[in-house]
Protein backbone atom coordinates (compact mmCIF):
# COMPACT_ATOMS: atom_id res chain seq x y z
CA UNK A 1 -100.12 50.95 8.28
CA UNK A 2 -101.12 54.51 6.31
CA UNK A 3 -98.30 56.68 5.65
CA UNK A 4 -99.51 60.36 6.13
CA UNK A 5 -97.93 62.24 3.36
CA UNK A 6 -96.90 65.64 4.32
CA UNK A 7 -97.47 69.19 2.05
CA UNK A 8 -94.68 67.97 -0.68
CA UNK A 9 -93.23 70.86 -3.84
CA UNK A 10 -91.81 69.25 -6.41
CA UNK A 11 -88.37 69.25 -7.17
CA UNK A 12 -87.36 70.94 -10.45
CA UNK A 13 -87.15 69.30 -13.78
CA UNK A 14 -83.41 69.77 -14.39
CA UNK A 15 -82.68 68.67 -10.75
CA UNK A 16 -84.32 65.27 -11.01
CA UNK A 17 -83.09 61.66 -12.42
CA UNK A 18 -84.49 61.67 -16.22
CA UNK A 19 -86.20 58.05 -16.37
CA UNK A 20 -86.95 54.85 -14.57
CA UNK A 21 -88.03 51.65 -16.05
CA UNK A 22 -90.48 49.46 -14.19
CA UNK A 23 -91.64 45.63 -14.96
CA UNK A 24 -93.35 42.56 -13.17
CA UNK A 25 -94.24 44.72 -9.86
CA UNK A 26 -96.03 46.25 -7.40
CA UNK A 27 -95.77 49.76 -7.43
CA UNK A 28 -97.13 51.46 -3.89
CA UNK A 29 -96.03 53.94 -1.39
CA UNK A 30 -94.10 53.59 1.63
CA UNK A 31 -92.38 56.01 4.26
CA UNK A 32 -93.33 58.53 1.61
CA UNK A 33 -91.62 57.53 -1.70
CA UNK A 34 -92.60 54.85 -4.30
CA UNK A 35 -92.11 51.47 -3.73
CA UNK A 36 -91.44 48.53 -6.21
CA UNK A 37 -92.64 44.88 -5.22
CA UNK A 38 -91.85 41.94 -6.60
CA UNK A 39 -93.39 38.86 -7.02
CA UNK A 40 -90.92 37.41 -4.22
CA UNK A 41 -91.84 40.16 -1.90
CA UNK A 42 -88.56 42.48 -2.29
CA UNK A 43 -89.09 46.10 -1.87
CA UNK A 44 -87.20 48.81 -3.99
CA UNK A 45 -87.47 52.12 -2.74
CA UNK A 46 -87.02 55.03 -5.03
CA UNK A 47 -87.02 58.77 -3.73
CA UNK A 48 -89.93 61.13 -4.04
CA UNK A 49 -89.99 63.35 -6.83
CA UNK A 50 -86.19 62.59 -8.11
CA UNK A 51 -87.40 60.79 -11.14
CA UNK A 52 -88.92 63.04 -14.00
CA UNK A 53 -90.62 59.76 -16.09
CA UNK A 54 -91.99 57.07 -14.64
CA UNK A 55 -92.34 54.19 -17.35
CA UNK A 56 -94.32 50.82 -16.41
CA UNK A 57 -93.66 48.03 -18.58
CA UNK A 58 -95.83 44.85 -18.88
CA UNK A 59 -96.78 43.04 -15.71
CA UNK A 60 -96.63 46.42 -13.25
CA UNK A 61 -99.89 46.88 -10.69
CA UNK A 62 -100.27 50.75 -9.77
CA UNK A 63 -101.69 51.80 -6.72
CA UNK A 64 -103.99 54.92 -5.96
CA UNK A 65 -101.57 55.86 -3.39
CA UNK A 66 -98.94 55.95 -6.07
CA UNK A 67 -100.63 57.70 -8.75
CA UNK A 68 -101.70 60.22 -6.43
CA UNK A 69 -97.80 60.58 -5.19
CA UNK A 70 -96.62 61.11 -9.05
CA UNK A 71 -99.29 63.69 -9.47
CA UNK A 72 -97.91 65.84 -6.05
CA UNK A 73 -94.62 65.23 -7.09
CA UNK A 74 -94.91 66.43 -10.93
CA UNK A 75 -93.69 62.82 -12.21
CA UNK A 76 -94.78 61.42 -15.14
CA UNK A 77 -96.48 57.67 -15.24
CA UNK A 78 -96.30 56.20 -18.55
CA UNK A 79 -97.61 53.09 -19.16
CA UNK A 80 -95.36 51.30 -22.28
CA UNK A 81 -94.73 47.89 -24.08
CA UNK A 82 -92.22 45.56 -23.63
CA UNK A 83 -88.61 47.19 -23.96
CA UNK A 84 -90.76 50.64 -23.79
CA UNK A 85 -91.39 50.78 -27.34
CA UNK A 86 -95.10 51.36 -27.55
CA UNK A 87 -96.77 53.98 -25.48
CA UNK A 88 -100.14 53.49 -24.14
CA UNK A 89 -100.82 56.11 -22.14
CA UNK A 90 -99.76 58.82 -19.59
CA UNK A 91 -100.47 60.67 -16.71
CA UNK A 92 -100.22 64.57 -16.52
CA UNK A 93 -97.26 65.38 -14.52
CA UNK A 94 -98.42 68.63 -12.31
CA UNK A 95 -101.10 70.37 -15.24
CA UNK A 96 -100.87 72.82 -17.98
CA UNK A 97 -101.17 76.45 -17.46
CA UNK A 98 -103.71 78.16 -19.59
CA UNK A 99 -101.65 81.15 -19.97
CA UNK A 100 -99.17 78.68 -21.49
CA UNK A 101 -101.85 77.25 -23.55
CA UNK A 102 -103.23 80.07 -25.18
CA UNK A 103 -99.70 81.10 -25.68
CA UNK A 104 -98.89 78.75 -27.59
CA UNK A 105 -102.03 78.00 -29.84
CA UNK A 106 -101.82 82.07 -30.59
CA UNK A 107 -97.92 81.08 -32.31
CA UNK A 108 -99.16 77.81 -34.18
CA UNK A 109 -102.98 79.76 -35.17
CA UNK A 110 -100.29 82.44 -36.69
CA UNK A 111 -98.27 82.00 -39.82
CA UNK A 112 -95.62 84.44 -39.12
CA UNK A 113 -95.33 83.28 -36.07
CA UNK A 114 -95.43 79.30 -36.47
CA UNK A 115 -92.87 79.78 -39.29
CA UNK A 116 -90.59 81.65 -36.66
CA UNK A 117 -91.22 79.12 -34.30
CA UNK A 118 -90.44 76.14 -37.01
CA UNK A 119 -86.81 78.68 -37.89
CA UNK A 120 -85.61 78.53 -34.56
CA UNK A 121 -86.58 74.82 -34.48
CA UNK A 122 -84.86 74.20 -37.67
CA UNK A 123 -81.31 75.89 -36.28
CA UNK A 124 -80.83 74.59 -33.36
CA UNK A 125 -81.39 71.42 -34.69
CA UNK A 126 -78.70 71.63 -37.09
CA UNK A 127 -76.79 74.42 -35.94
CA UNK A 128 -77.30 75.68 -39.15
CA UNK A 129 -79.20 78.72 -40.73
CA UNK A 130 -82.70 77.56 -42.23
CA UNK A 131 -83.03 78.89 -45.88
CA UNK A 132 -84.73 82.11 -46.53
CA UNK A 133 -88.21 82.32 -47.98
CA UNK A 134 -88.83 78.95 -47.28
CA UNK A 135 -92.41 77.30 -45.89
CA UNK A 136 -93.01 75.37 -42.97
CA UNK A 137 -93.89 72.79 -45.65
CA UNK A 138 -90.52 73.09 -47.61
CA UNK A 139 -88.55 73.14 -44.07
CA UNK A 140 -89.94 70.33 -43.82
CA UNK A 141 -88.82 68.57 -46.66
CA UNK A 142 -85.41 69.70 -46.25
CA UNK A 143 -85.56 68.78 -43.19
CA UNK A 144 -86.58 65.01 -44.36
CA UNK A 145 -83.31 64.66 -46.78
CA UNK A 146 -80.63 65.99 -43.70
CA UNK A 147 -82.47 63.35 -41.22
CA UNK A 148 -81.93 60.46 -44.01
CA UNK A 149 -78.26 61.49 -44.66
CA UNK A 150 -77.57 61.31 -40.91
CA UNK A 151 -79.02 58.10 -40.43
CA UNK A 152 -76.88 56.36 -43.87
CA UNK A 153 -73.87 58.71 -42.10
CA UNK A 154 -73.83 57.19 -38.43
CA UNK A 155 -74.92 53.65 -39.76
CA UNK A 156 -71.39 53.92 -42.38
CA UNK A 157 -69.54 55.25 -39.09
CA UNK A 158 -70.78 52.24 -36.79
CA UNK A 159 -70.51 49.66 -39.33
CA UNK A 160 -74.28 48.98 -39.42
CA UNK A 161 -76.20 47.57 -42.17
CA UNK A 162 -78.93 50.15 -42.72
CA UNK A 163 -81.90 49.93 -45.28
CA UNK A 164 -83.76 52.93 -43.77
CA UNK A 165 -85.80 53.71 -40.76
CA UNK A 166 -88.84 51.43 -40.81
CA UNK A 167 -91.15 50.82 -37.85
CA UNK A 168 -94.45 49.35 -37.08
CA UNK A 169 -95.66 48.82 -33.97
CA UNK A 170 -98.03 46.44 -34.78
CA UNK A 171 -94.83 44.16 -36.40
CA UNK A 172 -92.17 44.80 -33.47
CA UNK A 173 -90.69 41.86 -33.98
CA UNK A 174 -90.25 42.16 -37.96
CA UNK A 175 -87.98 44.96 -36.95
CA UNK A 176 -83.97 44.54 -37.94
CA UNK A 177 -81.77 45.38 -35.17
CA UNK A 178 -80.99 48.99 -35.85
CA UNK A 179 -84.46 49.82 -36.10
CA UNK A 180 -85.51 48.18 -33.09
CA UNK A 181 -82.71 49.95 -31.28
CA UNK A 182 -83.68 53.61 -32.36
CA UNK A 183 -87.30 52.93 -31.56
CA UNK A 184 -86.77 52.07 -28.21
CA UNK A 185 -84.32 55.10 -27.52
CA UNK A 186 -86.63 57.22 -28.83
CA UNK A 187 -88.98 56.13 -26.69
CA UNK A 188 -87.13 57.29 -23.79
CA UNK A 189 -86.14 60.61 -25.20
CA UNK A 190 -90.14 60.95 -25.72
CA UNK A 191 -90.68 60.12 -22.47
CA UNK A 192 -88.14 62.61 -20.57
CA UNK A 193 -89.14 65.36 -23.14
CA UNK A 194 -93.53 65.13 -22.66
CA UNK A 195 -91.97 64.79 -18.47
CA UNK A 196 -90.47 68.59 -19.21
CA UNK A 197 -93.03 70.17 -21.73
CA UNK A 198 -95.72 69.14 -18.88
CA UNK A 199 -93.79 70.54 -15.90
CA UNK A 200 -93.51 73.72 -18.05
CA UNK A 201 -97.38 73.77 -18.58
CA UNK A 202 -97.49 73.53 -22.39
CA UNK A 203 -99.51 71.21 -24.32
CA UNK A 204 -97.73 68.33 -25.81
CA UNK A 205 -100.70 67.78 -28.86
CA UNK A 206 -100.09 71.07 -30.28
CA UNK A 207 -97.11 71.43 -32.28
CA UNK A 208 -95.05 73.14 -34.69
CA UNK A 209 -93.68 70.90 -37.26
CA UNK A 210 -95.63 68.22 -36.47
CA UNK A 211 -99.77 67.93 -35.85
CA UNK A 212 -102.33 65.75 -35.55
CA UNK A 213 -100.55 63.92 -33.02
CA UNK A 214 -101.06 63.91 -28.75
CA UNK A 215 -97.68 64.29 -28.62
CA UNK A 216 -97.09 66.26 -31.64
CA UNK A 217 -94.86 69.26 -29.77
CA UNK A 218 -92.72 66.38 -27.93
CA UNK A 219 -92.04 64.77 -31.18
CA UNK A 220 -90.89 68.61 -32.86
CA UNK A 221 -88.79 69.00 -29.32
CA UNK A 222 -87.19 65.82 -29.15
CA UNK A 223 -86.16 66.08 -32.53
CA UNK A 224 -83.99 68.97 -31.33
CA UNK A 225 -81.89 66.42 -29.59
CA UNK A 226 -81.98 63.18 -30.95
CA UNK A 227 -79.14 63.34 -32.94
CA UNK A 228 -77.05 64.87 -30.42
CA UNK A 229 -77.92 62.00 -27.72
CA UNK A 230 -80.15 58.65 -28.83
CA UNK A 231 -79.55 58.00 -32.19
CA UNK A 232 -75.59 57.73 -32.10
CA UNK A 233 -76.00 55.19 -29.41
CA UNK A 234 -78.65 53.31 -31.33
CA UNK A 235 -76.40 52.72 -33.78
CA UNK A 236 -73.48 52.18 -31.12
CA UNK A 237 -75.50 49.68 -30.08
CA UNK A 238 -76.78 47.85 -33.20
CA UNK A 239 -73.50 47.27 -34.09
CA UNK A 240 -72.44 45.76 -30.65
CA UNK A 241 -75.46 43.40 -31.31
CA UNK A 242 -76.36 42.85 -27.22
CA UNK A 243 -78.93 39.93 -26.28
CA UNK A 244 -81.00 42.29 -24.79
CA UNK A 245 -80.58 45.70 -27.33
CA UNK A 246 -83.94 46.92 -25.82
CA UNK A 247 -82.14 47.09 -22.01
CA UNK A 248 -78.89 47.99 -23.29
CA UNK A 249 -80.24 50.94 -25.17
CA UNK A 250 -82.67 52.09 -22.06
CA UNK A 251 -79.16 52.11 -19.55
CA UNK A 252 -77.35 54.24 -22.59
CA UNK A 253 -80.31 56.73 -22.59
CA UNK A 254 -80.46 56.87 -19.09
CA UNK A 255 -76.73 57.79 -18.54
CA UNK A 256 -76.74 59.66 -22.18
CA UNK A 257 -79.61 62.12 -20.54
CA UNK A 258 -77.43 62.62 -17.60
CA UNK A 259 -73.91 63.18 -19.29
CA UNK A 260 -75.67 65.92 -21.27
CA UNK A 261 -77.88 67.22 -18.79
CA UNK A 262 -80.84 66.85 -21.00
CA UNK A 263 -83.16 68.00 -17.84
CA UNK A 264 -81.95 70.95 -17.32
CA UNK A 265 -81.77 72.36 -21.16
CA UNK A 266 -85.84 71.58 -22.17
CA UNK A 267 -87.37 74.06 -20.19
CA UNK A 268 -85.02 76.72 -21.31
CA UNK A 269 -85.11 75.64 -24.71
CA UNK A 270 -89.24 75.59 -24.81
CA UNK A 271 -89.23 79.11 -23.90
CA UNK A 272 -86.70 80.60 -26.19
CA UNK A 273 -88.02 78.78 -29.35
CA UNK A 274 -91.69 80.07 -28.76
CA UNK A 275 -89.95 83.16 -27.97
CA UNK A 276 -88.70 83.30 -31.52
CA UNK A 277 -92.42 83.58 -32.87
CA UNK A 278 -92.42 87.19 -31.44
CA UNK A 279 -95.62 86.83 -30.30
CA UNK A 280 -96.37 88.23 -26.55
CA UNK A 281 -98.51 85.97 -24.12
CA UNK A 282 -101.85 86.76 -23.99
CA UNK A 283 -103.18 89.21 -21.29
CA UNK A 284 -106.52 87.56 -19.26
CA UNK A 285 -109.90 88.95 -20.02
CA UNK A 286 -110.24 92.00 -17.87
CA UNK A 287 -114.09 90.19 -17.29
CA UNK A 288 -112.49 86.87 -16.02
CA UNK A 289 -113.06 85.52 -12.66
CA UNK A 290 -109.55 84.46 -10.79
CA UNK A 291 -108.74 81.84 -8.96
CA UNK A 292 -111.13 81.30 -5.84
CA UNK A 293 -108.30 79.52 -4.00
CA UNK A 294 -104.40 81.19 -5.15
CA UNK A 295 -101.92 78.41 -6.09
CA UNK A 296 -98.87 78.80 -3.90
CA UNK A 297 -95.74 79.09 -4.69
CA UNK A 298 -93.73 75.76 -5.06
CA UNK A 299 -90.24 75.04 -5.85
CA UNK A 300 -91.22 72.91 -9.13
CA UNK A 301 -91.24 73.89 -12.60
CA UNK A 302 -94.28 76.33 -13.81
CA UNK A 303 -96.82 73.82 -14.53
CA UNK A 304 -96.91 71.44 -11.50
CA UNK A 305 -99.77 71.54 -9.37
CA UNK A 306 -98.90 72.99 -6.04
């Protein structure tokens, strides 16, 4: 039987679950939403478009059907390792903009405005004024010594033997505890946050604080919120020393991202911190051609494809 799949908008960012993990399965469509089937034959249904990341773990088969319902729907397929600690690769979510685009390469192509961009970054990670007549670079290093005194600080508080953060994908399992723990949260804080800097229509390669990266401007957003939301629990966790950390840290994230409504403050956040780099959006070229066929108007977030 075909399901005919009707003229769907995507629901907005901030309205959606944050993350779903997905192992040993089928993934397909049915009666219009994705599907999960297991090896016995047991169907999960999950609800179209209420899920902002989609991660597959080992052992998942994706259909076309399924890819093609992520892409209506502005949900983002990303295919991980075990315990979701090694990405692989992803699917864009909906599509950049290129006003977004050019928008943001103008702030990180300008020094003025990439170090007023990296400012705002700096404060409201820290709540904290960023010293004056500093560089990117030196932000950076300061930067460096706060994150290290954070990690010995919530490792004393948790009663967690901590040596530093150390971690190589290649030697997973040569990972202590607490180090496995923040890996994998991180991971799902990477994953929610590339969901939302997608949706918006920005690029996730070209960053701020970080570069040379594909997900360089996740990894300088998510750092806005780690240590209000993943790393705490890490630690939480590592001391609690579950038989399956990897799980028990996914669950935390999921209801972590939920309790703080993480969803609904990216978006917002993207725009106010490129905002900062005083820098005005680029107009089009007054030569351009325009769109042969007009995008409608959806009800998703500014980058989906309608």
């Amino acid at each position: 039987m075909t399901d005919h799949l009707p003229d769907l908008s995507p629901i907005p960012i901030k309205e959606r679950l944050s993350l779903l993990f997905v192992e040993r399965c089928r993934v397909d469509v049915r009666d219009n939403a994705f599907v999960m089937i297991d090896k016995e034959g047991v169907r999960t249904h999950v609800p179209v478009g209420g899920i902002a990341c989609l991660m597959l773990e080992p052992g998942v088969r994706l259909s076309h059907r399924a890819a093609h319902l992520a892409a209506m729907t502005g949900t983002l397929l990303t295919w991980v390792g075990e315990g979701g600690v090694r990405l692989y690769s992803a699917g864009q979510p909906g599509g950049a903009r290129s006003d977004k685009l050019l928008y943001q390469a103008q702030l990180a192509l300008s020094e003025k405005g990439r170090l007023a961009v990296v400012r705002e970054m700096y404060r409201r990670r820290f709540q904290d004024e960023p010293p004056a007549n500093r560089s990117v670079d030196q932000l950076r290093g300061i930067e460096g010594v706060r994150v290290r005194k954070l990690y010995e600080l919530l490792a004393r508080r948790h009663g967690v033997a901590w040596k530093g953060r150390r971690y190589d994908p290649e030697e997973w399992d040569q990972s202590d505890l607490p180090n496995k723990c923040l890996s994998a949260a991180t991971a799902c804080l990477y994953g929610v946050t590339e969901a939302a800097v997608l949706a918006a229509g920005y690029a996730p390669a070209i960053g701020f604080i970080h570069h040379g990266k594909p997900l360089s401007f996740v990894y300088d957003m998510a750092d806005i919120y780690k240590f209000d939301t993943v790393v705490p629990l890490a630690f939480r966790i590592a001391a609690a020393s579950p038989a399956n950390p990897e799980r028990a840290v996914r669950l935390a994230c999921r209801d972590s991202f939920r309790e703080t409504r993480l969803l609904s403050r990216i978006i917002p956040d993207i725009e106010e911190i490129l905002a900062a780099g005083g820098e005005k959006p680029p107009e089009p070229p007054a030569d351009g051609v325009g769109p042969a066929i007009p995008n409608k108007t959806g009800l998703g977030d500014a980058g989906h494809r309608p």
